[in-house]
Protein backbone atom coordinates (compact mmCIF):
# COMPACT_ATOMS: atom_id res chain seq x y z
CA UNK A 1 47.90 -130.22 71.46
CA UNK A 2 47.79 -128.97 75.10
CA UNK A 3 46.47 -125.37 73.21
CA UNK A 4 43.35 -127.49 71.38
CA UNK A 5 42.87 -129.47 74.83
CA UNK A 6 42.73 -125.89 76.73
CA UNK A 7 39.94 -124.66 73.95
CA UNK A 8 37.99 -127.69 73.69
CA UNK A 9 37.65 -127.74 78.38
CA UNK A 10 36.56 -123.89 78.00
CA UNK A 11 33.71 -124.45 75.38
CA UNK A 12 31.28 -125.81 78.35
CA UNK A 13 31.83 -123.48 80.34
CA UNK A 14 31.39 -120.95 77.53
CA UNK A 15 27.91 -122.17 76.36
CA UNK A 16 26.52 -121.78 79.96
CA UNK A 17 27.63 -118.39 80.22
CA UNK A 18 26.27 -117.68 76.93
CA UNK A 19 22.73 -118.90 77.84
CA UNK A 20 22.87 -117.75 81.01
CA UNK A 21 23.42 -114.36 79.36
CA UNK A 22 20.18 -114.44 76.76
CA UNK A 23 18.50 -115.87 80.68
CA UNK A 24 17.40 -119.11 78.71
CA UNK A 25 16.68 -122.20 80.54
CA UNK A 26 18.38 -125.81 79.37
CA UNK A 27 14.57 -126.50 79.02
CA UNK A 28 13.85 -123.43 76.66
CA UNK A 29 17.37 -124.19 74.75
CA UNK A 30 16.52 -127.58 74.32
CA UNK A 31 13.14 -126.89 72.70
CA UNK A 32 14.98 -124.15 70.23
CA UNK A 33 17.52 -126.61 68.96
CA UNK A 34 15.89 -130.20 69.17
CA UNK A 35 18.71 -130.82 71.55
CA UNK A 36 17.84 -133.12 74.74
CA UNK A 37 18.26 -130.55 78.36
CA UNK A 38 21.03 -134.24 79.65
CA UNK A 39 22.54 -133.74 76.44
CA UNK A 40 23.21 -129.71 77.04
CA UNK A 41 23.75 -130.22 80.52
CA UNK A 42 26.60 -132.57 79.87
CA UNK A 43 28.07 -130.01 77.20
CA UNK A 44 28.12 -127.77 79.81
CA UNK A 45 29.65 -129.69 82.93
CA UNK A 46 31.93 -130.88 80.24
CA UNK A 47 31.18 -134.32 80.47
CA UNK A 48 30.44 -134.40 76.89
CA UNK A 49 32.76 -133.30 74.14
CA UNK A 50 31.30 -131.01 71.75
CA UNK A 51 31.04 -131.28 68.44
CA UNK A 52 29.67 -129.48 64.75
CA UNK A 53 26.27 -131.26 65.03
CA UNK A 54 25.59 -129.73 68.20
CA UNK A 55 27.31 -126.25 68.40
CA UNK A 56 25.77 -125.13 65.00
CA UNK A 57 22.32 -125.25 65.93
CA UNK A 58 23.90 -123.73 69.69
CA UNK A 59 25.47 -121.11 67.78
CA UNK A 60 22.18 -120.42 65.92
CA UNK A 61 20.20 -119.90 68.44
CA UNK A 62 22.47 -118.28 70.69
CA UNK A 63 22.83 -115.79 67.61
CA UNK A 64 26.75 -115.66 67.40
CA UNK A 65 29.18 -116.95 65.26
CA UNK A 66 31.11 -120.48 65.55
CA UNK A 67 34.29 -119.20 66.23
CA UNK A 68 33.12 -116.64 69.19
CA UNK A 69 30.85 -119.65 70.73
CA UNK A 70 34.01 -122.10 70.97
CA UNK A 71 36.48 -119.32 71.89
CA UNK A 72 38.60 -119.38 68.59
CA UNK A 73 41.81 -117.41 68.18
CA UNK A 74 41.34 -113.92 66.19
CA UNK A 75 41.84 -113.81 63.21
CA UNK A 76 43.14 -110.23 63.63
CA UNK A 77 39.46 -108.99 61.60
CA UNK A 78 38.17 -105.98 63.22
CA UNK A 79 35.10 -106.16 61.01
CA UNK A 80 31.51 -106.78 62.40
CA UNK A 81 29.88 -108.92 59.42
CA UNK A 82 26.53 -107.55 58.91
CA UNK A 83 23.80 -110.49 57.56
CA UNK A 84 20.32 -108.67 57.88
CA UNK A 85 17.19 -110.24 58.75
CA UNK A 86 13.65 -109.47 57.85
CA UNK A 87 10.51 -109.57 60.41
CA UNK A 88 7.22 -108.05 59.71
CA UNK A 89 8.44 -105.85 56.70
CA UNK A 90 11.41 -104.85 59.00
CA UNK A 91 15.05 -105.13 57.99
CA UNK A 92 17.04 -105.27 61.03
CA UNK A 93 21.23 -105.13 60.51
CA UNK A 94 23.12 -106.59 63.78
CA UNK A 95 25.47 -104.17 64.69
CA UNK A 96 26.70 -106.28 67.70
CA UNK A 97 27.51 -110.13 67.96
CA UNK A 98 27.90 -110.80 71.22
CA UNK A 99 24.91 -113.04 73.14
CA UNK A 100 23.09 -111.29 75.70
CA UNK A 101 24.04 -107.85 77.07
CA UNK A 102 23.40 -104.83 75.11
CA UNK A 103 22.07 -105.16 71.35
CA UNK A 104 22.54 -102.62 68.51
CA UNK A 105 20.84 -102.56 65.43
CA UNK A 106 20.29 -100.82 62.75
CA UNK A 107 16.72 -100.86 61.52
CA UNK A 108 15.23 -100.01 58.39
CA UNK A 109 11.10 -99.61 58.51
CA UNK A 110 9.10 -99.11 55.40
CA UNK A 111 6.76 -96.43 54.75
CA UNK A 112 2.96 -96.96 55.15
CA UNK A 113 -0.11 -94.89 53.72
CA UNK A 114 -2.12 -96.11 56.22
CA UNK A 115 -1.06 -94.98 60.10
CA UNK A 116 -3.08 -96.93 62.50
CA UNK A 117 -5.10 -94.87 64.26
CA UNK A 118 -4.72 -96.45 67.50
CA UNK A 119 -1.97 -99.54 66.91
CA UNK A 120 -1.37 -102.15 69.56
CA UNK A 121 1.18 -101.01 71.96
CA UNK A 122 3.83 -104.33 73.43
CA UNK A 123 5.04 -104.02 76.64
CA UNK A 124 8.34 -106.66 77.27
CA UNK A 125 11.20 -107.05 79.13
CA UNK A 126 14.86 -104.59 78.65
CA UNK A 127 15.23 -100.96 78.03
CA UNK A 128 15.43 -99.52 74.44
CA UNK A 129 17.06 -96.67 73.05
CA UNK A 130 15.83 -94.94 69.46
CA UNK A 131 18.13 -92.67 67.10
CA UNK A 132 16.33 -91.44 63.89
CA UNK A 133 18.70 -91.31 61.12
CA UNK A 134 16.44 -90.57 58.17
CA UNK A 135 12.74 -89.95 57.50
CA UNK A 136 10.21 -89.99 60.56
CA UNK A 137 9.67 -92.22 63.07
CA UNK A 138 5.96 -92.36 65.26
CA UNK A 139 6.51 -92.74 68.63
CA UNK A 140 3.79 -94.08 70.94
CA UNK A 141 5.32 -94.15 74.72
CA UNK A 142 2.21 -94.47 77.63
CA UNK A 143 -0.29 -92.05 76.34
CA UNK A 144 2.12 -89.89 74.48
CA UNK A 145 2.34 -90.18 70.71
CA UNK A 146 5.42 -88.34 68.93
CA UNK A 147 7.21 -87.66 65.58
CA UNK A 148 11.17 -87.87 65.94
CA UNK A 149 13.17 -86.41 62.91
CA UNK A 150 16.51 -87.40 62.04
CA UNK A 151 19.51 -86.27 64.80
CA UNK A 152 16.74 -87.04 67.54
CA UNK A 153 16.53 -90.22 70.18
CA UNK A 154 14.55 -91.34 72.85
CA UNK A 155 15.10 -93.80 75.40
CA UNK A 156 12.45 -95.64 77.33
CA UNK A 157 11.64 -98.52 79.65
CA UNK A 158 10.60 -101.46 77.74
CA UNK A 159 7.94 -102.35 80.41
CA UNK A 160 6.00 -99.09 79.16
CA UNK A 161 3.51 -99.71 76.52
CA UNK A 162 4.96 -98.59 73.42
CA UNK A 163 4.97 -98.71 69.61
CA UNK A 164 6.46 -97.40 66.82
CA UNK A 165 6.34 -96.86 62.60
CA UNK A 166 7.42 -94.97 59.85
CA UNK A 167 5.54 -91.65 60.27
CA UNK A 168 4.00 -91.61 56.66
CA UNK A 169 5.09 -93.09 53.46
CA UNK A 170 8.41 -92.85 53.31
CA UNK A 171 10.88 -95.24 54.89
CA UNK A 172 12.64 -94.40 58.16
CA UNK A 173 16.26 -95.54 59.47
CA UNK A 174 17.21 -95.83 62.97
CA UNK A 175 19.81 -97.26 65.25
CA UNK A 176 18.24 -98.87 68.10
CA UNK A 177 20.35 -100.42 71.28
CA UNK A 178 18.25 -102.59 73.38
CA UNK A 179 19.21 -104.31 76.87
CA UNK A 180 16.82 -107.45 78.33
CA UNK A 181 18.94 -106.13 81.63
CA UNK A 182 17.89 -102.49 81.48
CA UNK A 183 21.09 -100.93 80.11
CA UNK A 184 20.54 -96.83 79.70
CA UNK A 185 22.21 -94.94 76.72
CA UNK A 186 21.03 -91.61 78.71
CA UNK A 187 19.38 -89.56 76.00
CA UNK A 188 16.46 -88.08 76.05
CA UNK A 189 13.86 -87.34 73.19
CA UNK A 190 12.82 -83.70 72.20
CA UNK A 191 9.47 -82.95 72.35
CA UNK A 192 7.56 -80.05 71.29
């Protein structure tokens, strides 16, 4: 019992570093769950017990599995289980399940006949690193616009406008590692 006791004082603490990690406020957590900021603050502090009602949504939103959110004994599983999601056309496979930190992914992006001319380029927080690992990707970095092949990466500073596509109508695969603290993978793209 002492064992459960010892798991059940550490999940607090756990969910603050956790969101502390993804730099989420209680505010900004509450509104992404429906849970009340008191309510979170006290899972937290650990003056409230948690329980399945409120570390599934938690879990959810912190994007990591029940067991890894409560600090549950391994099973002994080495495997990463991969659930893609879809955004935009996009099929994105987590490669990673830990909150926070650095992200990999890899991401599968449909062909297009029709290339925008000039798309919107996002700046946003992190750092992001590309690796092409079939078809062609577009690559629009500051003013530069660029075609990597498979075998080649780039790297770049999230904060620098940027965009990218499928470079024509076929589909292009790609790992991508991305850091909201400004990790580096130091590669560099080949131009020319």
């Amino acid at each position: 019992m002492d064992d459960l006791d010892d798991v059940l004082k550490a999940v607090g603490p756990r969910l603050r570093a956790v969101r502390r990690q993804r730099g989420v406020t209680l505010a900004e957590l509450a509104a992404e769950t429906g849970i009340s900021e008191s309510t979170l603050s006290r899972l937290e502090s650990g003056q409230r017990r948690a329980n399945l009602e409120l570390l599934l949504p938690l879990a959810r939103a912190h994007g990591v599995p029940l067991d890894e959110l409560v600090g549950a004994p391994a099973t002994g599983d080495p495997r990463v289980h991969l659930r893609p999601v879809r955004r935009g056309g996009r099929t994105f496979v987590p490669l990673t399940r830990r909150a926070g930190g650095l992200q990999a992914f890899k991401l599968i992006i449909p062909g297009t006949a029709e290339q925008p001319v000039r798309p919107e380029l996002r700046v946003h927080e992190g750092y992001e690193w590309l690796y092409v690992l079939d078809g062609r990707l577009r690559l629009m970095l500051g003013d530069r616009d660029m075609v990597l092949k498979p075998g080649e990466a780039a790297e770049f500073d999230t904060h620098v406008p940027h965009y990218f596509d499928a470079a024509g109508t076929a589909p292009v695969e790609l790992l991508t590692l991305f850091g909201k603290q400004g990790e580096r993978a130091h590669l560099r793209a080949r131009t020319g």
